[in-house]
PDB file of N, CA and C in Angstrom:
ATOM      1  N   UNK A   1     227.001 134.292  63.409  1.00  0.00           N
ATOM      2  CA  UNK A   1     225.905 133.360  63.587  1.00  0.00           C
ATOM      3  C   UNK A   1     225.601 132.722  62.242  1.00  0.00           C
ATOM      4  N   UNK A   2     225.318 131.636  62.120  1.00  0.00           N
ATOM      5  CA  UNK A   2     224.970 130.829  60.888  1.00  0.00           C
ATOM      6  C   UNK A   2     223.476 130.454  60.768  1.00  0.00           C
ATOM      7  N   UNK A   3     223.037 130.401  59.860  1.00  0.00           N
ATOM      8  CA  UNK A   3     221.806 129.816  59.553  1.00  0.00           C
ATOM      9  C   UNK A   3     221.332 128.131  59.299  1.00  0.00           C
ATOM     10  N   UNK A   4     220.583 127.823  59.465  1.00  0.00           N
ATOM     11  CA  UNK A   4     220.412 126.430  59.529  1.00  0.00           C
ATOM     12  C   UNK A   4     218.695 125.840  59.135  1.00  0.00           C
ATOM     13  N   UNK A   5     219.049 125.226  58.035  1.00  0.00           N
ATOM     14  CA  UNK A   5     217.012 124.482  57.615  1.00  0.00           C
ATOM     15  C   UNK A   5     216.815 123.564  57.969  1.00  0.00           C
ATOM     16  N   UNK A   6     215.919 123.277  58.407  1.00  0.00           N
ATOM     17  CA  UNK A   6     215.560 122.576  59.367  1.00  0.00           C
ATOM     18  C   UNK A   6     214.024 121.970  58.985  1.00  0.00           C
ATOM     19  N   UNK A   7     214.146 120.551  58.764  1.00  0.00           N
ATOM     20  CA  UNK A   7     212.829 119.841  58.675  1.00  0.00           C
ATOM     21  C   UNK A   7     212.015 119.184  59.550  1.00  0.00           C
ATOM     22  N   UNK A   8     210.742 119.636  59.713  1.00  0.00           N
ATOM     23  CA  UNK A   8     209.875 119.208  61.220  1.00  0.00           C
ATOM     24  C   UNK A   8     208.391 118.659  60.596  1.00  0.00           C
ATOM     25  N   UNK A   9     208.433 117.378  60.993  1.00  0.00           N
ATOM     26  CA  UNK A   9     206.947 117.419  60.832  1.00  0.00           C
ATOM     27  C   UNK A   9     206.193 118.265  61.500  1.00  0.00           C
ATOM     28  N   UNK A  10     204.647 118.482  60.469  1.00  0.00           N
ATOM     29  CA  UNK A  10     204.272 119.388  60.610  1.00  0.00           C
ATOM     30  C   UNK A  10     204.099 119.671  62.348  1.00  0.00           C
ATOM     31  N   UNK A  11     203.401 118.330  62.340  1.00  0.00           N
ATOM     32  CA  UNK A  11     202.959 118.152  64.296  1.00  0.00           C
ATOM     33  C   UNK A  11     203.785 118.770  65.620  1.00  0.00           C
ATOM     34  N   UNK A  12     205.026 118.239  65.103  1.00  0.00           N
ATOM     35  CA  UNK A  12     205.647 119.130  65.618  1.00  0.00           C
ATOM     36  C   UNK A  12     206.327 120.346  65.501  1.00  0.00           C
ATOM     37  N   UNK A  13     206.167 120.901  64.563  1.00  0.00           N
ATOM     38  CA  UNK A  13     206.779 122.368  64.078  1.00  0.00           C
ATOM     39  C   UNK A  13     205.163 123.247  64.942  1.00  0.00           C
ATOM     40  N   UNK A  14     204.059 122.836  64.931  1.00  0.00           N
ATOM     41  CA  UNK A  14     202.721 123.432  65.458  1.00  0.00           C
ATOM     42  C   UNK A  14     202.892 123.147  67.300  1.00  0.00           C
ATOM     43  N   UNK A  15     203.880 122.232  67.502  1.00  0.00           N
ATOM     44  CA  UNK A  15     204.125 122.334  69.416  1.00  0.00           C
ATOM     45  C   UNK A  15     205.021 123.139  69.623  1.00  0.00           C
ATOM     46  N   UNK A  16     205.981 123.134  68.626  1.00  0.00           N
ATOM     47  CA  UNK A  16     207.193 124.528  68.438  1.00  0.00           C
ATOM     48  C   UNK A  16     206.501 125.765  68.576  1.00  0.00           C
ATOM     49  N   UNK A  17     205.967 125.998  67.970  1.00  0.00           N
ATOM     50  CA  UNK A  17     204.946 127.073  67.661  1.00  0.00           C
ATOM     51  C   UNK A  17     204.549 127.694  68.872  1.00  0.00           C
ATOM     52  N   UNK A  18     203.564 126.536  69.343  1.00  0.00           N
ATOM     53  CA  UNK A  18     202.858 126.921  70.274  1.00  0.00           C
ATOM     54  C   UNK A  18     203.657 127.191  71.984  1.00  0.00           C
ATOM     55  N   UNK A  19     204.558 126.460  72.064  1.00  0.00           N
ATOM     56  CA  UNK A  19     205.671 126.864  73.053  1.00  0.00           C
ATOM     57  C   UNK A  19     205.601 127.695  72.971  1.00  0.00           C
ATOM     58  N   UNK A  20     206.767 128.398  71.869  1.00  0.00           N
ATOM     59  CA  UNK A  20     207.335 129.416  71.810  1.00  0.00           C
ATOM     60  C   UNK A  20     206.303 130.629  72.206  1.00  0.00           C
ATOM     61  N   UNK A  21     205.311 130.581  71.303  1.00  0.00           N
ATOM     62  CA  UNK A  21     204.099 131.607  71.812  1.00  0.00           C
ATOM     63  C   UNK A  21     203.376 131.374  72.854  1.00  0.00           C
ATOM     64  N   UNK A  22     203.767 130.830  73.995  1.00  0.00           N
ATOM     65  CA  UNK A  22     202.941 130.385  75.407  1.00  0.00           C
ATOM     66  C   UNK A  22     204.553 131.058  76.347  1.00  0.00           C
ATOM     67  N   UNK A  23     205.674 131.007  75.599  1.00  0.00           N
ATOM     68  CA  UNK A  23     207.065 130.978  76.568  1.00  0.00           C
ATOM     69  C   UNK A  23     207.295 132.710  75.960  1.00  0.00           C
ATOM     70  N   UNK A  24     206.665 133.048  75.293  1.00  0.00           N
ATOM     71  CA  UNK A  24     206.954 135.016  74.745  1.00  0.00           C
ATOM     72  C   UNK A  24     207.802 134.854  74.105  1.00  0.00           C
ATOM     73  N   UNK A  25     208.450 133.607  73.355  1.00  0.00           N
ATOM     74  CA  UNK A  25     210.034 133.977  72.860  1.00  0.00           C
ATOM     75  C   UNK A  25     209.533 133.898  70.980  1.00  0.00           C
ATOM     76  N   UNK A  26     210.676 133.601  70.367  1.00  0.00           N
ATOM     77  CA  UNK A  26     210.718 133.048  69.333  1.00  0.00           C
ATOM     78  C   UNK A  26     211.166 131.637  68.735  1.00  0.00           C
ATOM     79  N   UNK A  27     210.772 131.337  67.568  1.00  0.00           N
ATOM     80  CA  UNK A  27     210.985 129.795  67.307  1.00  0.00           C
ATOM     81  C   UNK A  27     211.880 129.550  67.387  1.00  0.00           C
ATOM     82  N   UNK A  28     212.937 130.206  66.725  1.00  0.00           N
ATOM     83  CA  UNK A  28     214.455 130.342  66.753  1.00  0.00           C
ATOM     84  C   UNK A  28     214.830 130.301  68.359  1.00  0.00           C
ATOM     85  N   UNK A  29     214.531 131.307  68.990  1.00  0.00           N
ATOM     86  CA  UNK A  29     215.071 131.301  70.706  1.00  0.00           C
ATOM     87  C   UNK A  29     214.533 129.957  71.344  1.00  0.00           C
ATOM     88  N   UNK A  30     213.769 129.373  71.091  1.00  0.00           N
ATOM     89  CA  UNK A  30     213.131 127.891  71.485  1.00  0.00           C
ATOM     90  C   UNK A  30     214.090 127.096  71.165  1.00  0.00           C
ATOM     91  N   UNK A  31     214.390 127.034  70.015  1.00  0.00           N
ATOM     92  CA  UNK A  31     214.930 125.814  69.126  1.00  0.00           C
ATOM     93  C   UNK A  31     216.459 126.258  69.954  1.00  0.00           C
ATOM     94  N   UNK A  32     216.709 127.240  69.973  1.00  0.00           N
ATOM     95  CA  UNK A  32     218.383 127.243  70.153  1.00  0.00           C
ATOM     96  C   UNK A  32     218.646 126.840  71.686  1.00  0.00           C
ATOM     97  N   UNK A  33     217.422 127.458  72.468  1.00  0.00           N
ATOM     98  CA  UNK A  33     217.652 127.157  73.732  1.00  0.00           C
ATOM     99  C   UNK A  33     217.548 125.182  74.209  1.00  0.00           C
ATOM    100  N   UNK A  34     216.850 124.615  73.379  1.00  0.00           N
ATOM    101  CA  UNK A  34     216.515 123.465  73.486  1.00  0.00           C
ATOM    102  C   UNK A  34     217.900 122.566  72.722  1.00  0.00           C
ATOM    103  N   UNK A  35     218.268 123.120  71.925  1.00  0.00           N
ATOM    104  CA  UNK A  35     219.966 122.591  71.277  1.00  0.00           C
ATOM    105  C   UNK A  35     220.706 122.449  72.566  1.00  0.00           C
ATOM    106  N   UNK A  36     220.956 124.263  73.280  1.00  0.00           N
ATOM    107  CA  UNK A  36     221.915 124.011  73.864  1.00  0.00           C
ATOM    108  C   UNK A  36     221.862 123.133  75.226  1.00  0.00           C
ATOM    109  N   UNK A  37     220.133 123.094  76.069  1.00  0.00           N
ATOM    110  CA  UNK A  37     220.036 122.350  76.653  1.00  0.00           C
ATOM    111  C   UNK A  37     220.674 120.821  76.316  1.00  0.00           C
ATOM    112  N   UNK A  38     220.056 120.247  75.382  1.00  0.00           N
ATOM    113  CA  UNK A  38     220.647 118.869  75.238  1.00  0.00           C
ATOM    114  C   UNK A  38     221.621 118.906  75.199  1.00  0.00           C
ATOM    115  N   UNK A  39     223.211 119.666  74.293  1.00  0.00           N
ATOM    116  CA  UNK A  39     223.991 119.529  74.487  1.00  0.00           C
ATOM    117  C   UNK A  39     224.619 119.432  75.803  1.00  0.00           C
ATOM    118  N   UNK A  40     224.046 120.341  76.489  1.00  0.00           N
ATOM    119  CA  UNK A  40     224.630 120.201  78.045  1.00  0.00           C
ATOM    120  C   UNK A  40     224.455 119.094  79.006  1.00  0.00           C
ATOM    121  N   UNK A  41     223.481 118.630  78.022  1.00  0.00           N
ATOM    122  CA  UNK A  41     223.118 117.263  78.914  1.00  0.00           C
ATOM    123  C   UNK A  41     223.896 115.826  78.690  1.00  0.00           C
ATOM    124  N   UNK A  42     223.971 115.759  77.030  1.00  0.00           N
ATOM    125  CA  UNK A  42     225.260 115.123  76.655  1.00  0.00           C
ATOM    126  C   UNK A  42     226.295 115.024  77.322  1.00  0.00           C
ATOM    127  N   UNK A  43     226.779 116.525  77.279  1.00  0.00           N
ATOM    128  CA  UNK A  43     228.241 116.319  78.033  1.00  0.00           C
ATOM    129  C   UNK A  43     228.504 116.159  78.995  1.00  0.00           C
ATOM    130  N   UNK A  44     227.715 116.591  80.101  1.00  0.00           N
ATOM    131  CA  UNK A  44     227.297 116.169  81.445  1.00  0.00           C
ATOM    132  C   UNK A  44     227.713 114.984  81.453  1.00  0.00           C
ATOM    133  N   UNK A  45     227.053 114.028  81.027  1.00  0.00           N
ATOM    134  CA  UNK A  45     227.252 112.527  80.693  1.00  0.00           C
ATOM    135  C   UNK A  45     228.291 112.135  80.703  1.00  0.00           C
ATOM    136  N   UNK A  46     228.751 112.640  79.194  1.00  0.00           N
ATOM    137  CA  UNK A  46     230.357 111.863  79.038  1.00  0.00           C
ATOM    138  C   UNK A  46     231.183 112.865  79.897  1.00  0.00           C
ATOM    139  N   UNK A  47     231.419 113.897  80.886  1.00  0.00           N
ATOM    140  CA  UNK A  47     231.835 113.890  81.607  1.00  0.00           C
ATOM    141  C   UNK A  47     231.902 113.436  83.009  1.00  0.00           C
ATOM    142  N   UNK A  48     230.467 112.985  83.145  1.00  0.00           N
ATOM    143  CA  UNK A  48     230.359 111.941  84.238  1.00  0.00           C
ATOM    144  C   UNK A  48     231.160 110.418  84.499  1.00  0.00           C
ATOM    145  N   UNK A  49     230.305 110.317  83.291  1.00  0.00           N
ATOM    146  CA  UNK A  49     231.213 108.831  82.864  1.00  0.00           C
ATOM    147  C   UNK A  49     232.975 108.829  82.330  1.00  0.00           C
ATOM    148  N   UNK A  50     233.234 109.513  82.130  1.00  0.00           N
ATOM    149  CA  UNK A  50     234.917 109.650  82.082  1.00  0.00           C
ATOM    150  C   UNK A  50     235.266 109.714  84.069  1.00  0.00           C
ATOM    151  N   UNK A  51     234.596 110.753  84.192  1.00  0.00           N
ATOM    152  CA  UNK A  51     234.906 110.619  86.124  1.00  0.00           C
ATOM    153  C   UNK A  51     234.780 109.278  87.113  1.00  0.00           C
ATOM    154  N   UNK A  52     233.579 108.502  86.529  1.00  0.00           N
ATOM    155  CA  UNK A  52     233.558 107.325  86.868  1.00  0.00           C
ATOM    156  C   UNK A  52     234.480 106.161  86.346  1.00  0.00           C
ATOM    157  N   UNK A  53     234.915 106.219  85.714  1.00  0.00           N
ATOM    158  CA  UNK A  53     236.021 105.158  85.144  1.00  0.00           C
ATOM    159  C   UNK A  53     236.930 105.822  85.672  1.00  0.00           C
ATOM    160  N   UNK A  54     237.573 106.482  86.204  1.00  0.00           N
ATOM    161  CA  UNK A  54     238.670 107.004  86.861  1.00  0.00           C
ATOM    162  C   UNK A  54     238.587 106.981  88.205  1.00  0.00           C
ATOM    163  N   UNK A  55     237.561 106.707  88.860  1.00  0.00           N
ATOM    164  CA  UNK A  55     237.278 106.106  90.249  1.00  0.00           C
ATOM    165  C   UNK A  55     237.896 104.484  90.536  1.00  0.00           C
ATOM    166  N   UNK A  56     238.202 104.960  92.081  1.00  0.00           N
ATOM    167  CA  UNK A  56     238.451 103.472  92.542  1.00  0.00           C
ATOM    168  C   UNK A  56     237.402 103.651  94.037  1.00  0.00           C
ATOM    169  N   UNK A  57     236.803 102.510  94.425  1.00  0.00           N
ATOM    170  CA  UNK A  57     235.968 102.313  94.991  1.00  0.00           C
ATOM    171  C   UNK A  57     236.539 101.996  97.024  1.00  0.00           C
ATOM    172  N   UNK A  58     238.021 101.617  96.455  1.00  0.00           N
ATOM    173  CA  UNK A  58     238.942 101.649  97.446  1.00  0.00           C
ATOM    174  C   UNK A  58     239.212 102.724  98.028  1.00  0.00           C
ATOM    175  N   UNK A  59     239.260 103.753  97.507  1.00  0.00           N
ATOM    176  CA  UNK A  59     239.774 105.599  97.594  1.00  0.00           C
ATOM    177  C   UNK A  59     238.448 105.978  97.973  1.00  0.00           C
ATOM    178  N   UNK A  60     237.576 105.494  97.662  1.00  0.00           N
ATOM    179  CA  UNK A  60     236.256 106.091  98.204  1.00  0.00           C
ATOM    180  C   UNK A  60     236.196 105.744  99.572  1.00  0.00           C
ATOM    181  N   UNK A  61     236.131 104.374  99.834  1.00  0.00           N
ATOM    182  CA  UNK A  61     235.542 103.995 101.197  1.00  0.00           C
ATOM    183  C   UNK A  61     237.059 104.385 102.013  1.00  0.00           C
ATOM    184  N   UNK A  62     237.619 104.453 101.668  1.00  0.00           N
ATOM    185  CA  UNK A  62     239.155 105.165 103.120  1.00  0.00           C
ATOM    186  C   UNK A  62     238.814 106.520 103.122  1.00  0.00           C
ATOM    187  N   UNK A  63     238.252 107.369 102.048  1.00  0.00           N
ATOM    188  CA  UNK A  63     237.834 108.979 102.380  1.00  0.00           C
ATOM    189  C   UNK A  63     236.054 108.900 103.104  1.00  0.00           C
ATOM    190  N   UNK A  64     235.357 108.051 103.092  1.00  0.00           N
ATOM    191  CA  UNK A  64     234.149 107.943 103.669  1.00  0.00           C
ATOM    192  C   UNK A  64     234.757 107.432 104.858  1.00  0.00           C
ATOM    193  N   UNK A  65     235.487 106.345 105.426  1.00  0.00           N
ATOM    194  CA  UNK A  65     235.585 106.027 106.766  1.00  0.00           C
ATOM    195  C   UNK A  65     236.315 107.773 107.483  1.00  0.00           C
ATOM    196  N   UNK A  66     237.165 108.147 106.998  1.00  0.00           N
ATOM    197  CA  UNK A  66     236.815 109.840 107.727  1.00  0.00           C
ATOM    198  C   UNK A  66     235.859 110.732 108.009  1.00  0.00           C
ATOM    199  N   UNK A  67     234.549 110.178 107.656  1.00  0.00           N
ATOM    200  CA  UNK A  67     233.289 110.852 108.037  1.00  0.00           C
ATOM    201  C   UNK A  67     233.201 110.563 109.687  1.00  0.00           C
ATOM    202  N   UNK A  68     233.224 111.884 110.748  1.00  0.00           N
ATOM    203  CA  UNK A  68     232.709 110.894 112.277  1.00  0.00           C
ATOM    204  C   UNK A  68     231.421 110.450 111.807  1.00  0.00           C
ATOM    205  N   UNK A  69     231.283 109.315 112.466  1.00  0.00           N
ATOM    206  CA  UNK A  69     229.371 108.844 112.949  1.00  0.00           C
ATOM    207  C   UNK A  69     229.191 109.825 113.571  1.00  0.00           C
ATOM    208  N   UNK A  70     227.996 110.057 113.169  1.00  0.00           N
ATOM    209  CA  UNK A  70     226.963 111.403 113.822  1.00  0.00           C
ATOM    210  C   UNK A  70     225.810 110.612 113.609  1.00  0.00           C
ATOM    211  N   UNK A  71     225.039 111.219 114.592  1.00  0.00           N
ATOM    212  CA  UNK A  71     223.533 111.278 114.216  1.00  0.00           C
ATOM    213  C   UNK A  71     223.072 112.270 112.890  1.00  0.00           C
ATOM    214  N   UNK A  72     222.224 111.720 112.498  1.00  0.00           N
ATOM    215  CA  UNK A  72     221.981 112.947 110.977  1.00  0.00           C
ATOM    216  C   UNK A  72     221.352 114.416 111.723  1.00  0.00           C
ATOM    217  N   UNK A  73     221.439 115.729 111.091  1.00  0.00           N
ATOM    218  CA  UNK A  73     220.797 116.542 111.453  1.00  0.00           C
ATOM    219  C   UNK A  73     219.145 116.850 111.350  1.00  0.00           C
ATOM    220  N   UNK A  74     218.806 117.124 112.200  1.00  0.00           N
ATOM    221  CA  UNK A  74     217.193 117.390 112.318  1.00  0.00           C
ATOM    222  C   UNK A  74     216.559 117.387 110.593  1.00  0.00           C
ATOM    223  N   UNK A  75     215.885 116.337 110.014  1.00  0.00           N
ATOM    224  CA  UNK A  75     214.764 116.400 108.994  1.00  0.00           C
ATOM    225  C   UNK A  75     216.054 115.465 107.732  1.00  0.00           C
ATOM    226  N   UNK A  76     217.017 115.641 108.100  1.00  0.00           N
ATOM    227  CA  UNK A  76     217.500 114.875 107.173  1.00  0.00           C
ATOM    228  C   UNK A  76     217.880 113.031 107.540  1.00  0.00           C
ATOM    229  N   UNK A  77     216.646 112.613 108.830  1.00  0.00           N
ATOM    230  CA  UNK A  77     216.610 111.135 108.678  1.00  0.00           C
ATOM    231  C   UNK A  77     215.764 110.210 107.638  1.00  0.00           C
ATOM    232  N   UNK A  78     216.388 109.218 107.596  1.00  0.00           N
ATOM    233  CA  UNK A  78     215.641 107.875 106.759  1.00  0.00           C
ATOM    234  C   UNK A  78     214.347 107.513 107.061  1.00  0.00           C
TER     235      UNK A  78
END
């Protein structure tokens, strides 16, 4: 594990704070959990968007016309 300094205005180093001590954890377990969130959210992304540029819209609608028409099931109408 590596260490890392880290500059916060004050304002927010005192919402850090106060999280962390409202969530039982530590600043550190805040901060790291909130890194890795975003990262995951990042990549999410650019793995979304790599999936979408590799779509054709043609391949979609010939695998959607294999859906039968149905009526929707109970609570899932428009």
């Amino acid at each position: 594990m590596s260490t890392m300094s880290l500059r916060l205005p004050e304002s927010l180093h005192e919402k850090v704070r106060e999280l962390a001590e409202r969530e039982g954890v530590s600043i550190n377990q805040l901060v790291t959990t909130a890194v890795a969130e975003k990262i995951s959210a990042l990549l999410t992304q650019e793995y979304l968007e790599a999936r979408a540029a590799r779509a054709s819209r043609e391949e979609f609608l010939k695998i959607l016309g294999k859906v039968p028409n149905a009526d929707p099931d109970p609570g899932d109408e428009l």
